[in-house]
C-alpha atoms as a PDB file:
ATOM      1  CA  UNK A   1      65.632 110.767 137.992  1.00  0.00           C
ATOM      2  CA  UNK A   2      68.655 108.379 137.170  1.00  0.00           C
ATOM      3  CA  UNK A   3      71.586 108.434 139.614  1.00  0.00           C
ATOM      4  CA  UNK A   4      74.728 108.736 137.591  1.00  0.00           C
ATOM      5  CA  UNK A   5      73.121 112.465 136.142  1.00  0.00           C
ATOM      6  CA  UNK A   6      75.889 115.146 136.360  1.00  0.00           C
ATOM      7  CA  UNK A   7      75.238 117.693 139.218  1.00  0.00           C
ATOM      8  CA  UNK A   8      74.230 121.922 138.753  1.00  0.00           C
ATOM      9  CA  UNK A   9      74.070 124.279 141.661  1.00  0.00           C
ATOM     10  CA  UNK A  10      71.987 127.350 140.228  1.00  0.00           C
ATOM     11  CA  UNK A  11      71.391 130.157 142.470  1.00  0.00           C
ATOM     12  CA  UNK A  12      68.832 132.878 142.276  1.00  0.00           C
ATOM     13  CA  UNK A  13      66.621 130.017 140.062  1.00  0.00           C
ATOM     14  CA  UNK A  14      62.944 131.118 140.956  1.00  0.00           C
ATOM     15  CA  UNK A  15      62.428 133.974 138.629  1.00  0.00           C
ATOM     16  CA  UNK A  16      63.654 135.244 135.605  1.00  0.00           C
ATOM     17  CA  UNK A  17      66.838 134.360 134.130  1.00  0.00           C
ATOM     18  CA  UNK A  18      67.534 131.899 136.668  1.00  0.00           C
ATOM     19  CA  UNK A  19      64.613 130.370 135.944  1.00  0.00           C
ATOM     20  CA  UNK A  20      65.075 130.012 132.364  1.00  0.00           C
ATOM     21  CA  UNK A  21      68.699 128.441 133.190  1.00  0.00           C
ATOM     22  CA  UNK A  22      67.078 125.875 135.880  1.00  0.00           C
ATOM     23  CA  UNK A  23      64.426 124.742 133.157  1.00  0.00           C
ATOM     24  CA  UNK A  24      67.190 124.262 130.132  1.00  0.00           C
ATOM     25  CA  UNK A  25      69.651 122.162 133.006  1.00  0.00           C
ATOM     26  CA  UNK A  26      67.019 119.548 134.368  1.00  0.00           C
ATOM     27  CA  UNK A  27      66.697 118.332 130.925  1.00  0.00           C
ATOM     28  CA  UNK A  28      69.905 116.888 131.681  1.00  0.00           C
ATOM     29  CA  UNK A  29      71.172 117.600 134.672  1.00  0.00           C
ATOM     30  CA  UNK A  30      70.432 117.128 138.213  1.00  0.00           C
ATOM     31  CA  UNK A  31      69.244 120.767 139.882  1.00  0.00           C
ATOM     32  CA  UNK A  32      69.555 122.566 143.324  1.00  0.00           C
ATOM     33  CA  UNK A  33      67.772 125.525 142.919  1.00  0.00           C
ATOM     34  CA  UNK A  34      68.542 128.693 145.529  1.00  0.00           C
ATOM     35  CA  UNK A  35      65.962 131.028 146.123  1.00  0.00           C
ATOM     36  CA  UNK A  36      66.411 134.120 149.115  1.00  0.00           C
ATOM     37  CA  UNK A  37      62.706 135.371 149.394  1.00  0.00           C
ATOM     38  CA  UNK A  38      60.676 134.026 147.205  1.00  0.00           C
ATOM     39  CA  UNK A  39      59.543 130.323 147.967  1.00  0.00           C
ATOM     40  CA  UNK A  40      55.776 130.494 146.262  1.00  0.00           C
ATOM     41  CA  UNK A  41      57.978 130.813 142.907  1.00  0.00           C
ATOM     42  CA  UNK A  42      60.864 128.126 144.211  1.00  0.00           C
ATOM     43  CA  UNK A  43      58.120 125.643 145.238  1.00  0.00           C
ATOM     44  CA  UNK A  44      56.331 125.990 141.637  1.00  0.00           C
ATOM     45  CA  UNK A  45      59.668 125.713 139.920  1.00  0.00           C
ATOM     46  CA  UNK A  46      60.061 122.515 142.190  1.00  0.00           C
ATOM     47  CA  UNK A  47      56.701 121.177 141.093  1.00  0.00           C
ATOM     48  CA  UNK A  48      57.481 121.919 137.279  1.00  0.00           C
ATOM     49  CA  UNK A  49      61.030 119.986 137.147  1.00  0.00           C
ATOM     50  CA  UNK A  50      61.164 117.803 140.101  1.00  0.00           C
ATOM     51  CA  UNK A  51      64.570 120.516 141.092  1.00  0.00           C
ATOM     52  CA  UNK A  52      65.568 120.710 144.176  1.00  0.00           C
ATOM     53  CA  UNK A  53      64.962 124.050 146.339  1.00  0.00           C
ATOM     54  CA  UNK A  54      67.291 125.756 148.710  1.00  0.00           C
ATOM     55  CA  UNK A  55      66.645 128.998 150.710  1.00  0.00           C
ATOM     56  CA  UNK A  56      70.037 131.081 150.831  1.00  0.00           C
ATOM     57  CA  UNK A  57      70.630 134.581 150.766  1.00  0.00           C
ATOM     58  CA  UNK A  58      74.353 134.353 149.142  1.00  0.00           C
ATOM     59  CA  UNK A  59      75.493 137.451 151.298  1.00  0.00           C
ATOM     60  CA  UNK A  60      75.560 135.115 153.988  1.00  0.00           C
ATOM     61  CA  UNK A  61      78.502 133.007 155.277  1.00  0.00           C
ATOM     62  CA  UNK A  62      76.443 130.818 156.878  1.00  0.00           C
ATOM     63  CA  UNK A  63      73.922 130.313 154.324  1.00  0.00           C
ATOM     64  CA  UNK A  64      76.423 129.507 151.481  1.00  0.00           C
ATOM     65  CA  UNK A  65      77.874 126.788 153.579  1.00  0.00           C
ATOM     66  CA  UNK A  66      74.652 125.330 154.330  1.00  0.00           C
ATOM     67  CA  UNK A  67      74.341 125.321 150.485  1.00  0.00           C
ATOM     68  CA  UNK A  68      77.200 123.252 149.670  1.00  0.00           C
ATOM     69  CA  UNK A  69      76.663 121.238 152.718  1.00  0.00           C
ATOM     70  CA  UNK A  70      72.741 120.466 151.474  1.00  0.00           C
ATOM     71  CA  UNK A  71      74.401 119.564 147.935  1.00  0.00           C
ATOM     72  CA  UNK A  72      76.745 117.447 149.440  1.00  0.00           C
ATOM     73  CA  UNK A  73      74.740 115.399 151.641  1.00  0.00           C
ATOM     74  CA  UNK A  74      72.775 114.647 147.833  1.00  0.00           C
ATOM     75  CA  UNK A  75      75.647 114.532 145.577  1.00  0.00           C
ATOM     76  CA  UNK A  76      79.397 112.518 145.179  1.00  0.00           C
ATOM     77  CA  UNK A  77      80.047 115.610 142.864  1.00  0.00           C
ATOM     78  CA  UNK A  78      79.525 118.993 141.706  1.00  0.00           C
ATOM     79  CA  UNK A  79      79.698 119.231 137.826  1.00  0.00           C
ATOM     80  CA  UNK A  80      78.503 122.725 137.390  1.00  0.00           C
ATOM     81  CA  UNK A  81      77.669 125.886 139.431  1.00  0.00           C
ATOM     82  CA  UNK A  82      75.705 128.522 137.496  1.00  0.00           C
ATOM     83  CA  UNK A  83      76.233 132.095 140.019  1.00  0.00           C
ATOM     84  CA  UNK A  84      73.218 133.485 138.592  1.00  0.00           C
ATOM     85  CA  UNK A  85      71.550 135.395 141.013  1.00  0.00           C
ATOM     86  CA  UNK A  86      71.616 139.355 141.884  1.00  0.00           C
ATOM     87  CA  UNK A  87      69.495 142.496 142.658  1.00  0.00           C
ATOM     88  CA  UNK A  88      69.317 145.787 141.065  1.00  0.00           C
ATOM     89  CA  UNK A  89      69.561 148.881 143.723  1.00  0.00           C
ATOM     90  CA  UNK A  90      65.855 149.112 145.564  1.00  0.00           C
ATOM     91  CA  UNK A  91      66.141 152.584 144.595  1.00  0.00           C
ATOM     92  CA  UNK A  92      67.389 153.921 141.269  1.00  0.00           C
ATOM     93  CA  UNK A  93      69.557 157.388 142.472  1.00  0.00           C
ATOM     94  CA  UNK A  94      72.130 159.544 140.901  1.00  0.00           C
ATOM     95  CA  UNK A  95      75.637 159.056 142.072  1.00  0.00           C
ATOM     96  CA  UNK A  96      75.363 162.116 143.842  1.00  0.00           C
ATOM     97  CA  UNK A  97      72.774 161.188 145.872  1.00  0.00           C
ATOM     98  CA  UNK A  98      73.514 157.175 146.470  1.00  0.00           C
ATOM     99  CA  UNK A  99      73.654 155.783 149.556  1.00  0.00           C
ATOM    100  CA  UNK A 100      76.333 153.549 151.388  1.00  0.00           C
ATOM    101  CA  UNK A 101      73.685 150.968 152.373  1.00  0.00           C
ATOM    102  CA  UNK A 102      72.593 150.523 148.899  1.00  0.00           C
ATOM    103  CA  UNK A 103      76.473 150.103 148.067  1.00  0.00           C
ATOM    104  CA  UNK A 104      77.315 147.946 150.711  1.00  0.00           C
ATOM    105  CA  UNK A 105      74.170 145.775 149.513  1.00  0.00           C
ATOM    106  CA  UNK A 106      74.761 144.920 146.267  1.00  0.00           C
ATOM    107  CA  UNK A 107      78.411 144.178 146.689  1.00  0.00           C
ATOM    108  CA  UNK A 108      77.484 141.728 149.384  1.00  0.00           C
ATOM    109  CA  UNK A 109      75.121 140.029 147.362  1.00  0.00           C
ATOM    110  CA  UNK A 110      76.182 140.483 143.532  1.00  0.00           C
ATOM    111  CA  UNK A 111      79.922 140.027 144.160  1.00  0.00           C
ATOM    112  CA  UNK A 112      81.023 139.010 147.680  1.00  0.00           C
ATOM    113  CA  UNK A 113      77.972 136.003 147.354  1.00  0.00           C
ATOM    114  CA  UNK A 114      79.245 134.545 144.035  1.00  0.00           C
ATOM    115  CA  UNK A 115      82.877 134.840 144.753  1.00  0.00           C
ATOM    116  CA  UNK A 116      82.858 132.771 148.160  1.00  0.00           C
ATOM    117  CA  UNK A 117      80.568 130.669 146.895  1.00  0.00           C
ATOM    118  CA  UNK A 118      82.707 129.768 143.422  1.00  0.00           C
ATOM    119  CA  UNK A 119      85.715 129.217 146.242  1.00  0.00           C
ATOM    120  CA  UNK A 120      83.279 126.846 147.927  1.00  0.00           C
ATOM    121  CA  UNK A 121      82.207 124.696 144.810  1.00  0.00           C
ATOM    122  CA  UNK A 122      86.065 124.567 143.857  1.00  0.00           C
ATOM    123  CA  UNK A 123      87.624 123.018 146.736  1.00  0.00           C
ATOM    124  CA  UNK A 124      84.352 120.522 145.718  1.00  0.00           C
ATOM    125  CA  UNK A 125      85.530 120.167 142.542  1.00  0.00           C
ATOM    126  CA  UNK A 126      89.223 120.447 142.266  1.00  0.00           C
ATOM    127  CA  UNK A 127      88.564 117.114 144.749  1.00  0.00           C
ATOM    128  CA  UNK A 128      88.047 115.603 141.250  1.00  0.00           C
ATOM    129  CA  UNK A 129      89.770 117.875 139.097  1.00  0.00           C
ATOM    130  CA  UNK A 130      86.866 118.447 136.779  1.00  0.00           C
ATOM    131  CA  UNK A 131      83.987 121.166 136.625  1.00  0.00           C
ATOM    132  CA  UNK A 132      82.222 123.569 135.217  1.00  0.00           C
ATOM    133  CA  UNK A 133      81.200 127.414 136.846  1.00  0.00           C
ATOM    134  CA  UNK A 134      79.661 130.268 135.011  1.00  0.00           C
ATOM    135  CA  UNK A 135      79.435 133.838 136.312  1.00  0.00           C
ATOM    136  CA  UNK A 136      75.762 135.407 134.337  1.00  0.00           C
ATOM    137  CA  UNK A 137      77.229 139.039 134.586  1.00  0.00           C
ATOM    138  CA  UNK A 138      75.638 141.921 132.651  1.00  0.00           C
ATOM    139  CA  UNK A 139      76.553 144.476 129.738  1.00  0.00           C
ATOM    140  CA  UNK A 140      76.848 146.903 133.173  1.00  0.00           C
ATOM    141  CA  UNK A 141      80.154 145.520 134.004  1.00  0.00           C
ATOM    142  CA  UNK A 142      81.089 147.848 130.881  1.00  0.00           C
ATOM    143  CA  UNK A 143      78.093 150.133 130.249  1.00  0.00           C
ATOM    144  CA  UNK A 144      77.912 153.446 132.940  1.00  0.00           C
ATOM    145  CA  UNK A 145      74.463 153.975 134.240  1.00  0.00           C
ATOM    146  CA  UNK A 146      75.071 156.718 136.467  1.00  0.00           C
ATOM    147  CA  UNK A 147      71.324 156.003 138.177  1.00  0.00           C
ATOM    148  CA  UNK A 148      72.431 152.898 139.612  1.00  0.00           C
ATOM    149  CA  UNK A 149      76.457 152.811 139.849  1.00  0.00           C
ATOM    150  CA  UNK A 150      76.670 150.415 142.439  1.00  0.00           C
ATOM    151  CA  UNK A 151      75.026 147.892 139.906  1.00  0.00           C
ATOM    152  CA  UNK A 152      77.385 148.177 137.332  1.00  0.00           C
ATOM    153  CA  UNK A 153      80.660 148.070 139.964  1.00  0.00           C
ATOM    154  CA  UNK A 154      78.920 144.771 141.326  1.00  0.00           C
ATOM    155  CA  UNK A 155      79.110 143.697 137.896  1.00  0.00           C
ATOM    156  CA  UNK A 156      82.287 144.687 137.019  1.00  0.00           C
ATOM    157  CA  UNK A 157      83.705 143.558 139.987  1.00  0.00           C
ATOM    158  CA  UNK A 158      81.943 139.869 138.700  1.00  0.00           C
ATOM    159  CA  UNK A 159      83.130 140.200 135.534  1.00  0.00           C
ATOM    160  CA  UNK A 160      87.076 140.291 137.058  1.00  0.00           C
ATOM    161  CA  UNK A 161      86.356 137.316 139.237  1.00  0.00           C
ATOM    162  CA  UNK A 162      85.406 135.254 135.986  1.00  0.00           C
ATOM    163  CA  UNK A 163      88.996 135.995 134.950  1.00  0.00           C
ATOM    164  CA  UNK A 164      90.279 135.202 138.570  1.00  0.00           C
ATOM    165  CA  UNK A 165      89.153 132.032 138.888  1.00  0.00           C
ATOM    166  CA  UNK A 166      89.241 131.094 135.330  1.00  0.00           C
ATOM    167  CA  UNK A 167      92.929 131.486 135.432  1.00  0.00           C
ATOM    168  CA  UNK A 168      93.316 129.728 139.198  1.00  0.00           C
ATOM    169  CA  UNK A 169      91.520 126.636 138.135  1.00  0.00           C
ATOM    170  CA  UNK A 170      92.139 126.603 134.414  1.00  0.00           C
ATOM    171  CA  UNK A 171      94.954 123.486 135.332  1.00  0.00           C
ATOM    172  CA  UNK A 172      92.914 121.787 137.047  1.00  0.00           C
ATOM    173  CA  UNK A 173      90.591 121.337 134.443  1.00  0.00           C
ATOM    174  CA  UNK A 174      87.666 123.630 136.085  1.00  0.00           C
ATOM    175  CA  UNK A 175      86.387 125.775 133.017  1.00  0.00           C
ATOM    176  CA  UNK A 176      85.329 129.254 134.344  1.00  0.00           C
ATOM    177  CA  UNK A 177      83.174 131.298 131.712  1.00  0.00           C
ATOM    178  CA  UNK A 178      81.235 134.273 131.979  1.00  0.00           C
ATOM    179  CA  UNK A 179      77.865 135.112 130.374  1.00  0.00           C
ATOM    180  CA  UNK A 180      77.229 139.034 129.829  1.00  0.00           C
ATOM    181  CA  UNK A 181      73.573 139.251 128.886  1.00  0.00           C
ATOM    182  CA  UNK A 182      72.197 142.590 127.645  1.00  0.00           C
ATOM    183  CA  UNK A 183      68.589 143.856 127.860  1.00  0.00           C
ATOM    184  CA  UNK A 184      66.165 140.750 129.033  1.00  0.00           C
ATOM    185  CA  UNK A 185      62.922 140.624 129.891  1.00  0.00           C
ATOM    186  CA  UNK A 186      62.592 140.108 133.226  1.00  0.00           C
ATOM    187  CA  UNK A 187      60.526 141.355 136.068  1.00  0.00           C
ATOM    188  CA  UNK A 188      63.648 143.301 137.176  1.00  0.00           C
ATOM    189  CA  UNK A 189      63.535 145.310 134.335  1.00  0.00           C
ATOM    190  CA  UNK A 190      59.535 145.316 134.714  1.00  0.00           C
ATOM    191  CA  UNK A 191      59.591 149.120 135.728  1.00  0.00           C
ATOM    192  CA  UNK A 192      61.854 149.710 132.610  1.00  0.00           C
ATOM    193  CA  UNK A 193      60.429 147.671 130.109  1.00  0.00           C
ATOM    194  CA  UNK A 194      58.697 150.352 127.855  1.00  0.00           C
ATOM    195  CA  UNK A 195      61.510 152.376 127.783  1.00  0.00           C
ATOM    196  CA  UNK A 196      63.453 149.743 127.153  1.00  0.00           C
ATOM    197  CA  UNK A 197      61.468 148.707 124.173  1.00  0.00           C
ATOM    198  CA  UNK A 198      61.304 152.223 122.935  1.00  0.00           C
ATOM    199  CA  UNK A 199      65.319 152.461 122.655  1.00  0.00           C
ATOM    200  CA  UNK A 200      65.350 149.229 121.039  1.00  0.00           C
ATOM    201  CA  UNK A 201      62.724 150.060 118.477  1.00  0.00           C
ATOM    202  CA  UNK A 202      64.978 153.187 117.713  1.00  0.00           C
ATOM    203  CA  UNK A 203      68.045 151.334 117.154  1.00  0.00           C
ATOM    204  CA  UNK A 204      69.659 150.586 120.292  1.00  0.00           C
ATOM    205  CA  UNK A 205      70.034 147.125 119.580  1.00  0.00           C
ATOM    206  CA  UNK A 206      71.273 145.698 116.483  1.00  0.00           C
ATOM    207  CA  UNK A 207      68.614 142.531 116.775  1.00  0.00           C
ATOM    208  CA  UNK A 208      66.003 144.748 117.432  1.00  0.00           C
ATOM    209  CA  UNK A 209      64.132 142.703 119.927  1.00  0.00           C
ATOM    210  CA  UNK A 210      64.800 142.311 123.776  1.00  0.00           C
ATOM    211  CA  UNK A 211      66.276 139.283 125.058  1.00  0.00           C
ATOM    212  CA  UNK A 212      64.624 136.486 127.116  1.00  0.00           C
ATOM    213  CA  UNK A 213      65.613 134.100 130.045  1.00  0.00           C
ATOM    214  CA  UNK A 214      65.728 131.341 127.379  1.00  0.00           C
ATOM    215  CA  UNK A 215      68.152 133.348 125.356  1.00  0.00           C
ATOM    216  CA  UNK A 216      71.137 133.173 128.394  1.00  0.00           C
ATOM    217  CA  UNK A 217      69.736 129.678 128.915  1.00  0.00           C
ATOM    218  CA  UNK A 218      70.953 128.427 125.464  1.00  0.00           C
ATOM    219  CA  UNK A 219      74.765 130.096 126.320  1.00  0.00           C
ATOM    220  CA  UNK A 220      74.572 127.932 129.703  1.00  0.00           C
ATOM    221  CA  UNK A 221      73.285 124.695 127.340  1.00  0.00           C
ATOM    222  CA  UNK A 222      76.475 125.270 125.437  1.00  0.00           C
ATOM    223  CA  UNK A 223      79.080 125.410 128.182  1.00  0.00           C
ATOM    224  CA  UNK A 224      77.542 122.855 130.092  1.00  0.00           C
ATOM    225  CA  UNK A 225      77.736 120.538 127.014  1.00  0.00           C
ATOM    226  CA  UNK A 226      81.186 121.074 126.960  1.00  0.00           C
ATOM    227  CA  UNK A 227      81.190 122.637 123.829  1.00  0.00           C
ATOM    228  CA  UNK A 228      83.594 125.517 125.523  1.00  0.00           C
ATOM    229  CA  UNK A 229      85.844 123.387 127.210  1.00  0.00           C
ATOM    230  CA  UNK A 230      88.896 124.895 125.440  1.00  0.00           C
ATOM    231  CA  UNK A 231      87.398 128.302 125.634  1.00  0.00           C
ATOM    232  CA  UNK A 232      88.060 128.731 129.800  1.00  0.00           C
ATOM    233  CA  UNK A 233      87.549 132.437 130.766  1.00  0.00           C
ATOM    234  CA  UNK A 234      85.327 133.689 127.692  1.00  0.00           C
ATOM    235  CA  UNK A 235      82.731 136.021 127.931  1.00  0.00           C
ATOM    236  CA  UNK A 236      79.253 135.089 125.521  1.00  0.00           C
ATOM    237  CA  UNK A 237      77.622 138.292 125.045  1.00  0.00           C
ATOM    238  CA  UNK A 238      73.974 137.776 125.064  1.00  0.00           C
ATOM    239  CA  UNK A 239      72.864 140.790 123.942  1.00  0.00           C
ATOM    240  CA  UNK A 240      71.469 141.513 120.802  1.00  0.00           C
ATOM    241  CA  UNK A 241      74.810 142.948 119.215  1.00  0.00           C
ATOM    242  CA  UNK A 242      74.907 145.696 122.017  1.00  0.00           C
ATOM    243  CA  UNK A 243      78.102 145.621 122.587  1.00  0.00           C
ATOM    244  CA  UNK A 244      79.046 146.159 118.911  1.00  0.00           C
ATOM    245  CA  UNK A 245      80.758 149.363 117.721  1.00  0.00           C
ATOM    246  CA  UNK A 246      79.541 150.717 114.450  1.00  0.00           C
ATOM    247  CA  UNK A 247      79.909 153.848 112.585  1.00  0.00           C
END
């Protein structure tokens, strides 16, 4: 792979839509992959693109430093950093009956991981002054689900750090963007899926299909193109019109 390729960073990039993302960059780009548990899917990613593979669990101080340490040790530069990955809750509960553990879980990972690690990878960049970083958020940083409410304040809590940031860095010439996708088909939604497809068949959606990885892929192929680069802080709903409001 030639030298002078520009640089990606995307985390959670074994499975699903991090997957899909990881698979659309190393067409052009130069991957580091992060993975927390799974390294039979990491190492067959690896073997399919030739991507690099890191193990980091992004609730971890120490493990996001290793992460831009690993990258730096490989790279002069960091042209993009795609905070993809996340968990749902392990258990689906009512609010009434959620548990601080769960909470304290998904905040480390969903928000607290992405939001160090985006301060990380902009000291990197704003050593240049140019970059790219995209939040993949979810139509729960607006949508209650009142079976899994520490999901959807994760998310929300994401989708207010895309802001953040995209205002910190926007004169610096870091573009911040966030990508909300809506119903895809991934094995996290796996118990779901029927359902799922059931409410879409009835209407839910206005494209009445669920999404795929490849679908949130595409939004990342745009901003990392630079077709957004005057767009810093938007939000690309990839959702299937969900977040439409009809009467």
């Amino acid at each position: 792979m030639p030298d002078n390729l520009p640089t990606a960073i995307v985390t959670g990039a074994s499975r699903g839509i991090g997957r899909a993302i990881a698979l659309e960059l190393v067409k052009t780009h130069r991957v580091i992959g992060t993975f927390r548990g799974r390294r039979d899917a990491a190492e067959q990613l690896r073997s399919e693109t030739g991507c690099e593979i890191f193990q980091c669990d992004l609730a971890s101080r120490a493990d996001r430093d290793a992460l831009v340490a690993f990258a730096r040790e490989r790279w002069p530069n960091l042209d993009l950093l795609i905070n993809n990955a996340g968990m749902a809750p392990r258990e689906r509960r009512d609010l009434l009956e959620a548990t601080e553990e769960s909470f304290d879980e998904l905040i480390a990972v969903n928000l607290k991981g992405p939001y160090f690690l985006t301060q990380l990878a902009a000291r990197w960049m704003l050593e240049r002054g140019a970059g790219r970083i995209v939040f993949v958020t979810s139509i729960s940083a607006y949508t209650a689900s009142v079976n899994r409410g520490e999901y959807c304040v994760s998310k929300a809590g994401l989708s207010m750090s895309v802001a953040l940031w995209a205002q910190r860095l926007a004169e610096a010439g870091i573009g911040v963007f966030e990508i909300r996708p809506g119903i895809i088909r991934t094995d996290m939604i796996a118990k779901v899926e029927k359902a799922y497809e059931e409410k879409i068949a009835a209407g839910l959606l206005p494209q009445r299909r669920m999404g795929e990885g490849c679908d949130v892929a595409k939004a990342v192929r745009a901003i990392a193109g630079g077709l957004l680069d005057y767009s810093t802080g938007q939000v690309l709903d990839v959702d299937g019109g969900f977040h439409l409001r009809s009467l």
